[in-house]
PDB file of N, CA and C in Angstrom:
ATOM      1  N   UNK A   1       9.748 -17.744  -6.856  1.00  0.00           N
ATOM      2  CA  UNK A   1       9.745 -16.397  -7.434  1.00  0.00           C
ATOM      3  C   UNK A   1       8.549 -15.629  -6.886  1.00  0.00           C
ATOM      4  N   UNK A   2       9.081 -14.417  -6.628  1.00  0.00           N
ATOM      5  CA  UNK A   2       7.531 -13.757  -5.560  1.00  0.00           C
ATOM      6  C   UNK A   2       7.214 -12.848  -6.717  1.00  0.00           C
ATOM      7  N   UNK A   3       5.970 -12.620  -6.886  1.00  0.00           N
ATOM      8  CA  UNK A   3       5.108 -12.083  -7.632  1.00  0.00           C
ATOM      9  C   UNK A   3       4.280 -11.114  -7.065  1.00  0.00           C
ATOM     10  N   UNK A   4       3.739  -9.963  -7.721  1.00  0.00           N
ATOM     11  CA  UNK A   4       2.871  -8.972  -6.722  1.00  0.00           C
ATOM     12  C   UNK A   4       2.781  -7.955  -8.116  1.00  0.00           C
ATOM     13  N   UNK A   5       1.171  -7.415  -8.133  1.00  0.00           N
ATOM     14  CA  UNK A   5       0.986  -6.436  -9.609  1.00  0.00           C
ATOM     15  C   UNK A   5       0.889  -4.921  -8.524  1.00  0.00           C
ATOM     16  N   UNK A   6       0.916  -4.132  -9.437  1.00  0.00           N
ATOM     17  CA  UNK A   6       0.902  -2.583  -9.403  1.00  0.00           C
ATOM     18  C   UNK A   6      -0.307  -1.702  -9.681  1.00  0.00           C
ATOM     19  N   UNK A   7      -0.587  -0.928  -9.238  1.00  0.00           N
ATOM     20  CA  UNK A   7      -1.619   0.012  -9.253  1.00  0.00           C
ATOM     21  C   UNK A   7      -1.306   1.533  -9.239  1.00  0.00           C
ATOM     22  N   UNK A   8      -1.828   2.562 -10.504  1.00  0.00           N
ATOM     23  CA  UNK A   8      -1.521   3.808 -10.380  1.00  0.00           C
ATOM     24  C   UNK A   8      -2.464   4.766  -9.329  1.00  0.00           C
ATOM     25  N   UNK A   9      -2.107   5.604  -9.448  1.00  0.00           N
ATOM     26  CA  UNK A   9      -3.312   6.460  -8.469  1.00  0.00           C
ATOM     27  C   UNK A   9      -4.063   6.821  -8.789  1.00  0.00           C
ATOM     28  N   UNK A  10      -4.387   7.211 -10.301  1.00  0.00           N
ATOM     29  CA  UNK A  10      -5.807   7.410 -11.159  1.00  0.00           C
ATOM     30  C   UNK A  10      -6.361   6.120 -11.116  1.00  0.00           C
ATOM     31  N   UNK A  11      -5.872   4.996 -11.153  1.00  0.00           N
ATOM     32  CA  UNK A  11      -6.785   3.738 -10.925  1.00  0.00           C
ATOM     33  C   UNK A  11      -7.608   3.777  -9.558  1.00  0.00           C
ATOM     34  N   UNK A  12      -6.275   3.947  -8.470  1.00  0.00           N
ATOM     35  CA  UNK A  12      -6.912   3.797  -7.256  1.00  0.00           C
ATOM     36  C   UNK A  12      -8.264   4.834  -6.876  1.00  0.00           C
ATOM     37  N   UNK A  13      -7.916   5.885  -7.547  1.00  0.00           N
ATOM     38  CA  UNK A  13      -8.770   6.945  -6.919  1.00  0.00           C
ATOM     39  C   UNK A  13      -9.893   6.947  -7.141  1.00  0.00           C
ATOM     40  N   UNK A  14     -10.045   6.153  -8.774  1.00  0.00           N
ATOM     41  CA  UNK A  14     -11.067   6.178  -9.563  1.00  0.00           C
ATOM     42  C   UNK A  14     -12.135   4.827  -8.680  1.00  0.00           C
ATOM     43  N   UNK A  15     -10.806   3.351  -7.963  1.00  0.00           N
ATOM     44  CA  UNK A  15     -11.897   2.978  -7.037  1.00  0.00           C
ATOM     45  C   UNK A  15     -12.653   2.955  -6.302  1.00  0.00           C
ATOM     46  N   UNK A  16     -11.632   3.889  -5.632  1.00  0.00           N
ATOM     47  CA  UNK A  16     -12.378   4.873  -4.087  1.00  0.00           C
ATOM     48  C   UNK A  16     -13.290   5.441  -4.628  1.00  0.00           C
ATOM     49  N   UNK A  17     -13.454   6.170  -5.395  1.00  0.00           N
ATOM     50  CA  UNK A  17     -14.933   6.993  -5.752  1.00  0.00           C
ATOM     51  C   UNK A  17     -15.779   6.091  -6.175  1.00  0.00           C
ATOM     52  N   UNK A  18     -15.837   5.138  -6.573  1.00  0.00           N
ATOM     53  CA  UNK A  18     -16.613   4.266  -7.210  1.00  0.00           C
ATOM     54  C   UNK A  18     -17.599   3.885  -5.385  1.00  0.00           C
ATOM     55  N   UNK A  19     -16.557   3.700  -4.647  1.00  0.00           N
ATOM     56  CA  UNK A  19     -17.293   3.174  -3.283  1.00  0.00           C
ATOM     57  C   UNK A  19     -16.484   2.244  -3.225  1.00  0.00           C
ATOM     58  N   UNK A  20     -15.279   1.669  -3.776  1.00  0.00           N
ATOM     59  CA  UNK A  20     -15.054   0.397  -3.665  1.00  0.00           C
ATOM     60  C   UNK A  20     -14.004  -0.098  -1.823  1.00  0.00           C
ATOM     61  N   UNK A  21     -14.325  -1.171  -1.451  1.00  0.00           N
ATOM     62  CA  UNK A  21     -14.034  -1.081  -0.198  1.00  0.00           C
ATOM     63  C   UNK A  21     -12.107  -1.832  -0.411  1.00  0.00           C
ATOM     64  N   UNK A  22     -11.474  -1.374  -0.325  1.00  0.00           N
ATOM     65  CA  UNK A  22     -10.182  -1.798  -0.385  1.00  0.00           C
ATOM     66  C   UNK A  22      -8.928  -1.776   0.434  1.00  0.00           C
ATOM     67  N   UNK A  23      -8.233  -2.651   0.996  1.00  0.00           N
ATOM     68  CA  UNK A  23      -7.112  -2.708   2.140  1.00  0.00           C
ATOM     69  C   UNK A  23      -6.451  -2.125   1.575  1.00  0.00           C
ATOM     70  N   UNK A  24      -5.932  -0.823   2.450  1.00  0.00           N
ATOM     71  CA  UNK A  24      -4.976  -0.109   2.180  1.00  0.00           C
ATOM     72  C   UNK A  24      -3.881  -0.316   3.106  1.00  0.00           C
ATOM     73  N   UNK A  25      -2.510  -0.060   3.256  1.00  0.00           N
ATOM     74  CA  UNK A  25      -1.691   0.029   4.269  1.00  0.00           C
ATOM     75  C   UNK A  25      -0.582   0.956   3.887  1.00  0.00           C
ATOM     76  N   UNK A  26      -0.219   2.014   4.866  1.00  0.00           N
ATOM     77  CA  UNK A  26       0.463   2.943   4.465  1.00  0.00           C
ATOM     78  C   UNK A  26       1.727   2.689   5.245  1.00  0.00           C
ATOM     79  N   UNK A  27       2.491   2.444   4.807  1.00  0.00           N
ATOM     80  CA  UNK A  27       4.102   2.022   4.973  1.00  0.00           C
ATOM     81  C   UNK A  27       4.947   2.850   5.862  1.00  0.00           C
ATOM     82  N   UNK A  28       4.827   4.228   5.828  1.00  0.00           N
ATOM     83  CA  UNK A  28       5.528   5.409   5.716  1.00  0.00           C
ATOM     84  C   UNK A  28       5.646   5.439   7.291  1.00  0.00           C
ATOM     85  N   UNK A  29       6.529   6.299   7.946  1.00  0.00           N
ATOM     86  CA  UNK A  29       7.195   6.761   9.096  1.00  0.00           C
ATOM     87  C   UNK A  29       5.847   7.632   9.625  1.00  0.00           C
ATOM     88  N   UNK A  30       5.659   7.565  11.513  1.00  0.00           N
ATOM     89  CA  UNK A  30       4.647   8.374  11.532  1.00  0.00           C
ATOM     90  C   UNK A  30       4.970   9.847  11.125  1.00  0.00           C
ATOM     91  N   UNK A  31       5.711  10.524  11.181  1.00  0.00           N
ATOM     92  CA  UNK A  31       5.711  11.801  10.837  1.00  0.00           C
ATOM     93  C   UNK A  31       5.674  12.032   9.166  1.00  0.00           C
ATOM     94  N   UNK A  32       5.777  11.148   8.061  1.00  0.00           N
ATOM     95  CA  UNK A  32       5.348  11.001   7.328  1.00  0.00           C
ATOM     96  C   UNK A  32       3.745  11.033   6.776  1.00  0.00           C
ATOM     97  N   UNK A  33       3.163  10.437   7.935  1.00  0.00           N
ATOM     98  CA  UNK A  33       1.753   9.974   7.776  1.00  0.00           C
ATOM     99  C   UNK A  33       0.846  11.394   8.502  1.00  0.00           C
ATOM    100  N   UNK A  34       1.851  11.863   9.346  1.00  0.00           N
ATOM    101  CA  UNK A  34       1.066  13.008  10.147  1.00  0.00           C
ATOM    102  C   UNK A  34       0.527  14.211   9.311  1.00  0.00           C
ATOM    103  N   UNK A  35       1.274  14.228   7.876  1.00  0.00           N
ATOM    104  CA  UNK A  35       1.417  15.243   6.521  1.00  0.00           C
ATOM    105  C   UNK A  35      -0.261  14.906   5.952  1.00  0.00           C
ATOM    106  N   UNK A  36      -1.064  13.686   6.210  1.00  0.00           N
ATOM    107  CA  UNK A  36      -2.000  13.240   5.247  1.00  0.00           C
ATOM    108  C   UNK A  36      -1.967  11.634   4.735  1.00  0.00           C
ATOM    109  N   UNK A  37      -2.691  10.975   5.088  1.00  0.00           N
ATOM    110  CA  UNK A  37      -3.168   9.711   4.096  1.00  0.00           C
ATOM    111  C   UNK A  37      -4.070   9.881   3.544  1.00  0.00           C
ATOM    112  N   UNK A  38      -4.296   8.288   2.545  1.00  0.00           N
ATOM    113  CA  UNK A  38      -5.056   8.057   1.491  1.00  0.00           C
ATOM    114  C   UNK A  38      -6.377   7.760   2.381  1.00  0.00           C
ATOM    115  N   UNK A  39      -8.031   7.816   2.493  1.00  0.00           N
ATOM    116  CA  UNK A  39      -8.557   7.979   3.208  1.00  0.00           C
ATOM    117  C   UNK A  39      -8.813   6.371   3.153  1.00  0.00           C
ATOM    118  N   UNK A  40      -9.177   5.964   4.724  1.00  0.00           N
ATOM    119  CA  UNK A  40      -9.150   4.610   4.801  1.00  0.00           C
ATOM    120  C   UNK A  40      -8.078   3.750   4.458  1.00  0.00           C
ATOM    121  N   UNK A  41      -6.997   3.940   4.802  1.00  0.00           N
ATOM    122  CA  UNK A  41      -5.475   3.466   4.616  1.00  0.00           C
ATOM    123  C   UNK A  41      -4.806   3.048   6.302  1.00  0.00           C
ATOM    124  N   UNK A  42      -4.638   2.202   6.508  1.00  0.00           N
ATOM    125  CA  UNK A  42      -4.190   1.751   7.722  1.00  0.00           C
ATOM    126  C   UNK A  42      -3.025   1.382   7.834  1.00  0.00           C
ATOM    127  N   UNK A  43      -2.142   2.812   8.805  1.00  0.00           N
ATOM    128  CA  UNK A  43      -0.667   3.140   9.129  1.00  0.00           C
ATOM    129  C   UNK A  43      -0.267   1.559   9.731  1.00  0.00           C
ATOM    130  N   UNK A  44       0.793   1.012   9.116  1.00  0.00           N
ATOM    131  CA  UNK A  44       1.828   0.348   9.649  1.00  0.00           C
ATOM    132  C   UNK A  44       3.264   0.316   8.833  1.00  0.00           C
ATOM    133  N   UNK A  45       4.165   1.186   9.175  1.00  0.00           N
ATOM    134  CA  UNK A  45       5.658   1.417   9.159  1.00  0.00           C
ATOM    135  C   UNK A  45       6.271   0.350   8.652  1.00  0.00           C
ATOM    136  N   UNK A  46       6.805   0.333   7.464  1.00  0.00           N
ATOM    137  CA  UNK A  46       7.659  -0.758   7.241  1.00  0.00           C
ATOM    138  C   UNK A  46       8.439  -2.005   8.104  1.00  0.00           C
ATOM    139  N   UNK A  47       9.536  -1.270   8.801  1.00  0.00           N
ATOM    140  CA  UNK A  47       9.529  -2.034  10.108  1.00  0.00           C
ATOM    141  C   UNK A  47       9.196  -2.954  10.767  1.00  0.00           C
ATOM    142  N   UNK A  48       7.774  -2.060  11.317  1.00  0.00           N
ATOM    143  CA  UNK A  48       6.680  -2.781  11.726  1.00  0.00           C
ATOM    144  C   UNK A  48       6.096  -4.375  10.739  1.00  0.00           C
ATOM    145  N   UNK A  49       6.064  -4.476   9.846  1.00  0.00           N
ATOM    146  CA  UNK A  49       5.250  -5.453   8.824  1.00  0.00           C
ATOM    147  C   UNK A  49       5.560  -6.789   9.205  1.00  0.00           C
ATOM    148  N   UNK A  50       7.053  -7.484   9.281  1.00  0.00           N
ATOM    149  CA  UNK A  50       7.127  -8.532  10.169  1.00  0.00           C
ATOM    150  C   UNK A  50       6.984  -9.092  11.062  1.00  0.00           C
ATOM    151  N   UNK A  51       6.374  -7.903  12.069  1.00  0.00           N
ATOM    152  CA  UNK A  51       5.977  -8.300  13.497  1.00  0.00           C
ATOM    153  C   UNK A  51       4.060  -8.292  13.411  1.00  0.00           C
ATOM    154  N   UNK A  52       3.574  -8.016  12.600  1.00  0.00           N
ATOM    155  CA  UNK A  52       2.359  -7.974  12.243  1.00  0.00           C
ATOM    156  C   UNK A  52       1.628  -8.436  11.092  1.00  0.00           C
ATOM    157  N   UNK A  53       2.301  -9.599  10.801  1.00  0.00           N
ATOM    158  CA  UNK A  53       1.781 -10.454   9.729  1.00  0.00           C
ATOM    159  C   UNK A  53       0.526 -10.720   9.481  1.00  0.00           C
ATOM    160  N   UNK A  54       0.081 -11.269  10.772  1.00  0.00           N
ATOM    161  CA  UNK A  54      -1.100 -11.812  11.450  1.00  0.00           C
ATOM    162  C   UNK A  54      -2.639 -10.813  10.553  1.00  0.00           C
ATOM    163  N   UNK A  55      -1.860  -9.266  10.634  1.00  0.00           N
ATOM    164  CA  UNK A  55      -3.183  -8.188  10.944  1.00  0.00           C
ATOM    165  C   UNK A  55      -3.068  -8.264   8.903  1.00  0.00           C
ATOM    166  N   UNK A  56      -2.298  -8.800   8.194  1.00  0.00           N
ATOM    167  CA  UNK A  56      -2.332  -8.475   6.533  1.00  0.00           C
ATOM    168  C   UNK A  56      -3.454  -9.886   6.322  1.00  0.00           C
ATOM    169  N   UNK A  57      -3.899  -9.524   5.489  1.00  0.00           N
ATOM    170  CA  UNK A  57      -4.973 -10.276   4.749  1.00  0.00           C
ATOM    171  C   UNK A  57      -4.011 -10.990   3.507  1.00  0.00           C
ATOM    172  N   UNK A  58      -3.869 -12.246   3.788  1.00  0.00           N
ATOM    173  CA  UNK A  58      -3.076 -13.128   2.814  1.00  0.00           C
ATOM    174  C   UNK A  58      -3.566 -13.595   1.573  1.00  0.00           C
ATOM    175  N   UNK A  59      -4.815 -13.517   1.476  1.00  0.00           N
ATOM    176  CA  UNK A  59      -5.525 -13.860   0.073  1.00  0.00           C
ATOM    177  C   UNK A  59      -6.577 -12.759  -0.394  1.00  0.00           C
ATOM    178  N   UNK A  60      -5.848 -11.827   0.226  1.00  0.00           N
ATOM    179  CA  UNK A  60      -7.046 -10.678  -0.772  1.00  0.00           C
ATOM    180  C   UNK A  60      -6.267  -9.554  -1.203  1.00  0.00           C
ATOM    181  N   UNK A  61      -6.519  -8.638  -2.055  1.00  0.00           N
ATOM    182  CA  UNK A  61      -5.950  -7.382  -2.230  1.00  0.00           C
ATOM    183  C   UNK A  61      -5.944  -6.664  -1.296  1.00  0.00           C
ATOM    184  N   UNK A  62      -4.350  -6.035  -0.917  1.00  0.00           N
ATOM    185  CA  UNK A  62      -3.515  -4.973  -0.217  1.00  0.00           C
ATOM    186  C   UNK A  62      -2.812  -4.181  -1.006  1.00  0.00           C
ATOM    187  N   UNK A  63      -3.269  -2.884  -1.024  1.00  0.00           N
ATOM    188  CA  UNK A  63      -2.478  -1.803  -2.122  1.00  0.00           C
ATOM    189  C   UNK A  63      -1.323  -1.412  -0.554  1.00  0.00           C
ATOM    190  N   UNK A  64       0.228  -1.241  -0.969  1.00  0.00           N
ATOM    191  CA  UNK A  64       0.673  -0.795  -0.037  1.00  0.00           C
ATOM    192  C   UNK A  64       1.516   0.596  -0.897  1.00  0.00           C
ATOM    193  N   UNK A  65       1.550   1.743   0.069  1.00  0.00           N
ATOM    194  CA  UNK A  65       1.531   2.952  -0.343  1.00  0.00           C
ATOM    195  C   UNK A  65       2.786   3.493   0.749  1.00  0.00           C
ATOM    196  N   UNK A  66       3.870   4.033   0.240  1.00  0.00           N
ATOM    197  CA  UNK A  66       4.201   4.837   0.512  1.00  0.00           C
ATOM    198  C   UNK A  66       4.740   6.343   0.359  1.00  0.00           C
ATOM    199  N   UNK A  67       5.555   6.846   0.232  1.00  0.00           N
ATOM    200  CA  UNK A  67       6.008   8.680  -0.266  1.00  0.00           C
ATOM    201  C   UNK A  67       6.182   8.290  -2.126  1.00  0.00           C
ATOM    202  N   UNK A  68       6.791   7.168  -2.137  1.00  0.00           N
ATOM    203  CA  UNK A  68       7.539   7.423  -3.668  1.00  0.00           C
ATOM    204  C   UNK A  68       7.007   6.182  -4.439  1.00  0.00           C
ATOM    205  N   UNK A  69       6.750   4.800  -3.656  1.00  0.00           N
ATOM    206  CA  UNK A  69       6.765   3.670  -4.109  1.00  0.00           C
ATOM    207  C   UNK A  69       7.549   2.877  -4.073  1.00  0.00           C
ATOM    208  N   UNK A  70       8.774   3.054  -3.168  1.00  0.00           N
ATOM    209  CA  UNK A  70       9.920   2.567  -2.991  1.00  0.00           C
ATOM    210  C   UNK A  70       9.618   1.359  -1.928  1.00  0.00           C
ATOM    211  N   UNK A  71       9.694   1.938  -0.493  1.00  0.00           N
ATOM    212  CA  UNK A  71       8.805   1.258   0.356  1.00  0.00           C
ATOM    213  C   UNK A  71       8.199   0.160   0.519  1.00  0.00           C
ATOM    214  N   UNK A  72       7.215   0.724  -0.506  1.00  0.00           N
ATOM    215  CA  UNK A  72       5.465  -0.227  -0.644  1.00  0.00           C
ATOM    216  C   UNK A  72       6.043  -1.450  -1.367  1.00  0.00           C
ATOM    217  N   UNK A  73       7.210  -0.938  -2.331  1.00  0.00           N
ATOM    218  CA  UNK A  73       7.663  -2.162  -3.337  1.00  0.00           C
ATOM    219  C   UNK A  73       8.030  -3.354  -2.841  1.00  0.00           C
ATOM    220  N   UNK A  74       9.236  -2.474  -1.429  1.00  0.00           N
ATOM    221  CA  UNK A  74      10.009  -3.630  -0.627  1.00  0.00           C
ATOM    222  C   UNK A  74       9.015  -4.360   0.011  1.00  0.00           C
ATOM    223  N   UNK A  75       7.875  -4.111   0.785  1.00  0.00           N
ATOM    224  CA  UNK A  75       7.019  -4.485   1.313  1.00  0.00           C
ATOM    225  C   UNK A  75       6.308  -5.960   0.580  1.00  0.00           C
ATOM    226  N   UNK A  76       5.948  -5.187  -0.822  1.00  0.00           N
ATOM    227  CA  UNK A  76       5.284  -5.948  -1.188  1.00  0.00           C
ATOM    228  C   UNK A  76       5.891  -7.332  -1.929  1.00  0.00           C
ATOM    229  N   UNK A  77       7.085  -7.071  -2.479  1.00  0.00           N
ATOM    230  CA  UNK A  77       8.479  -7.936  -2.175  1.00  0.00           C
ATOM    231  C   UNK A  77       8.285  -9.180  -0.862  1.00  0.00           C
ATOM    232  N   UNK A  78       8.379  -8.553  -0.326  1.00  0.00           N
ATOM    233  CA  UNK A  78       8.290  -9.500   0.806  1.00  0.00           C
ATOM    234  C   UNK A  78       7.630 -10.255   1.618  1.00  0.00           C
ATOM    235  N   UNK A  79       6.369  -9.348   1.372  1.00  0.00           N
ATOM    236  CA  UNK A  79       5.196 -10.212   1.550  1.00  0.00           C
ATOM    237  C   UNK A  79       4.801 -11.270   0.452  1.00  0.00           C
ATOM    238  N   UNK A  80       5.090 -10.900  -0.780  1.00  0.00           N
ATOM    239  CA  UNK A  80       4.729 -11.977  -1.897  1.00  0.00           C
ATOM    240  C   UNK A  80       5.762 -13.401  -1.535  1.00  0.00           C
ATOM    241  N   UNK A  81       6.893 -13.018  -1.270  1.00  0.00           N
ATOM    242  CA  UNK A  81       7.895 -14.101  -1.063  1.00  0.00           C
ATOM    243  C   UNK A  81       7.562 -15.337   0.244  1.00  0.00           C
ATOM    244  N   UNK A  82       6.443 -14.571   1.518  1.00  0.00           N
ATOM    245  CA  UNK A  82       5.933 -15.223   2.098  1.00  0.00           C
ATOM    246  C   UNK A  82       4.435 -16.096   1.866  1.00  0.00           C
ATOM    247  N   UNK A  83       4.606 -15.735   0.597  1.00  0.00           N
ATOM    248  CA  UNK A  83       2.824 -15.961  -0.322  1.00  0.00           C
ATOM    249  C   UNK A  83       1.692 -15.722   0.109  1.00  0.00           C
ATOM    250  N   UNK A  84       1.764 -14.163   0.270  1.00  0.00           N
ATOM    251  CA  UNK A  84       0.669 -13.587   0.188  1.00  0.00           C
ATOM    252  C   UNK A  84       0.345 -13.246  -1.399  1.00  0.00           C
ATOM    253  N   UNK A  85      -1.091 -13.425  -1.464  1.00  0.00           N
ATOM    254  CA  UNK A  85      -1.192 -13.379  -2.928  1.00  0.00           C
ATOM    255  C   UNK A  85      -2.042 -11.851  -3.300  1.00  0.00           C
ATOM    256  N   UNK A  86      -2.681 -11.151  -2.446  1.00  0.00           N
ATOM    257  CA  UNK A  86      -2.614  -9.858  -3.487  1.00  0.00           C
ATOM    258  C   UNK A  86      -2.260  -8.233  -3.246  1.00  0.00           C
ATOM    259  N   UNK A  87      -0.528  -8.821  -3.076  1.00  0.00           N
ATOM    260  CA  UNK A  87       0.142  -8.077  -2.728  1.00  0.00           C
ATOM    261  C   UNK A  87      -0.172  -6.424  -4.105  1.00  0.00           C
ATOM    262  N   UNK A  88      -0.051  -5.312  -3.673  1.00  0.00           N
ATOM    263  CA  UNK A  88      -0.335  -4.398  -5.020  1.00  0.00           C
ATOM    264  C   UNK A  88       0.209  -3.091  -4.335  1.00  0.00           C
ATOM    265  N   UNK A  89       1.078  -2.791  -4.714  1.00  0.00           N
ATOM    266  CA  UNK A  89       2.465  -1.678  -4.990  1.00  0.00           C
ATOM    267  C   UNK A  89       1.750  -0.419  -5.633  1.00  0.00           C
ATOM    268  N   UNK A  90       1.165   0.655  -5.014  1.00  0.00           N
ATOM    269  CA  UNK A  90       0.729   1.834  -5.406  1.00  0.00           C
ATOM    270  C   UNK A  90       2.182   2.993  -6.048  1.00  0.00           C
ATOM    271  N   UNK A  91       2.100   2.563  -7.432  1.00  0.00           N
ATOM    272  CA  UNK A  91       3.114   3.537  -8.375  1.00  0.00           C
ATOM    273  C   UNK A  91       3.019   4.516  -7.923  1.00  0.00           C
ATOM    274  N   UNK A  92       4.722   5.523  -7.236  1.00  0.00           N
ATOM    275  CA  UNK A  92       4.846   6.774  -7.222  1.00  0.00           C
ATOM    276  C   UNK A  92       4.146   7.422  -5.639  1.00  0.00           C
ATOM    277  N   UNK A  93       3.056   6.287  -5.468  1.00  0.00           N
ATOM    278  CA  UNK A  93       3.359   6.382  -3.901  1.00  0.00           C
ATOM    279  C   UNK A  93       2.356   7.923  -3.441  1.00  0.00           C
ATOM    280  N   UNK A  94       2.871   8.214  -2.608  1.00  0.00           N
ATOM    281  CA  UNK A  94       1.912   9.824  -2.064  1.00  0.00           C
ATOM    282  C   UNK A  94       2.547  10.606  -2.945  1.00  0.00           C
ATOM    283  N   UNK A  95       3.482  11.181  -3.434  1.00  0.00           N
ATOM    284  CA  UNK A  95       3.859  12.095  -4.374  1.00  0.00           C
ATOM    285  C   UNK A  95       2.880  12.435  -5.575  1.00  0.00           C
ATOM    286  N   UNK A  96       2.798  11.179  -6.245  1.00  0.00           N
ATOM    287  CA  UNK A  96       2.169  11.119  -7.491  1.00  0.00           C
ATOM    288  C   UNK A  96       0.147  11.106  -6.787  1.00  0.00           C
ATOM    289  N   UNK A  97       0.189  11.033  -5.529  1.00  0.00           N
ATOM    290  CA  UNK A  97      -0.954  11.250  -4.973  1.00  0.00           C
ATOM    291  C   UNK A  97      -1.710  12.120  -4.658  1.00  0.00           C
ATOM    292  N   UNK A  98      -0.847  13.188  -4.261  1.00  0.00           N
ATOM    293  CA  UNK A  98      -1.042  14.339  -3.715  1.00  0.00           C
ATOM    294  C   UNK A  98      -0.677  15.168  -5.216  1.00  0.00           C
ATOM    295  N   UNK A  99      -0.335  14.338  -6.482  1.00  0.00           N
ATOM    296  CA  UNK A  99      -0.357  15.407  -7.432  1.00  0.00           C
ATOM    297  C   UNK A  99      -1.416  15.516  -8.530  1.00  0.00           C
ATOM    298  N   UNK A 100      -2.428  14.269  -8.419  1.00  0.00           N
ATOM    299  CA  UNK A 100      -3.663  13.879  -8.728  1.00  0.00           C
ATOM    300  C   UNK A 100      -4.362  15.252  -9.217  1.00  0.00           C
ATOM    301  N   UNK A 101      -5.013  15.426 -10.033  1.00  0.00           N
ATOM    302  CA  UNK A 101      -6.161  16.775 -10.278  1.00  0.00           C
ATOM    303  C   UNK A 101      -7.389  16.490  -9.186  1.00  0.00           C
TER     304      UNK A 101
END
């Protein structure tokens, strides 16, 4: 059973300001990404994720982010199923990001 927890964007944001140093990976299509990322978030395309296993950090926290949370979910789905253990699914994704105060 693959396992993986969730993170909102008032959490996340509230880490980033804190200073906190955290793997980000942004899921999304480049013309998706060309609109704006989360700062310090490192583009790799869904797609892409199986051919680049190597570059995910398997025992540490990875928030994966994309437009809605859809994405990041499958992602993180799938990486948990290969046991990576801190797989973390950013709720709502850039939408709910870009709607932040």
């Amino acid at each position: 059973m693959s396992s993986y927890t969730t993170i909102t964007v008032e959490e996340l944001k509230s880490r980033l300001d804190a200073g906190e140093r955290i793997h980000l990976i942004d899921v999304r299509e480049d013309e998706e990404v060309a609109q704006g990322m989360i700062p310090g978030a490192v583009h790799m395309p869904l797609g892409q994720v199986p051919h680049k296993l190597d570059q995910i950090p398997k025992d540490e926290e990875v928030i994966f982010i994309c437009r809605s949370g859809y994405r990041s979910d499958q992602a993180c789905q799938y990486l948990s199923s290969l046991g990576f253990k801190g797989t973390t699914n950013l709720v709502g994704g850039m939408l709910a990001w870009t709607n932040l105060p």
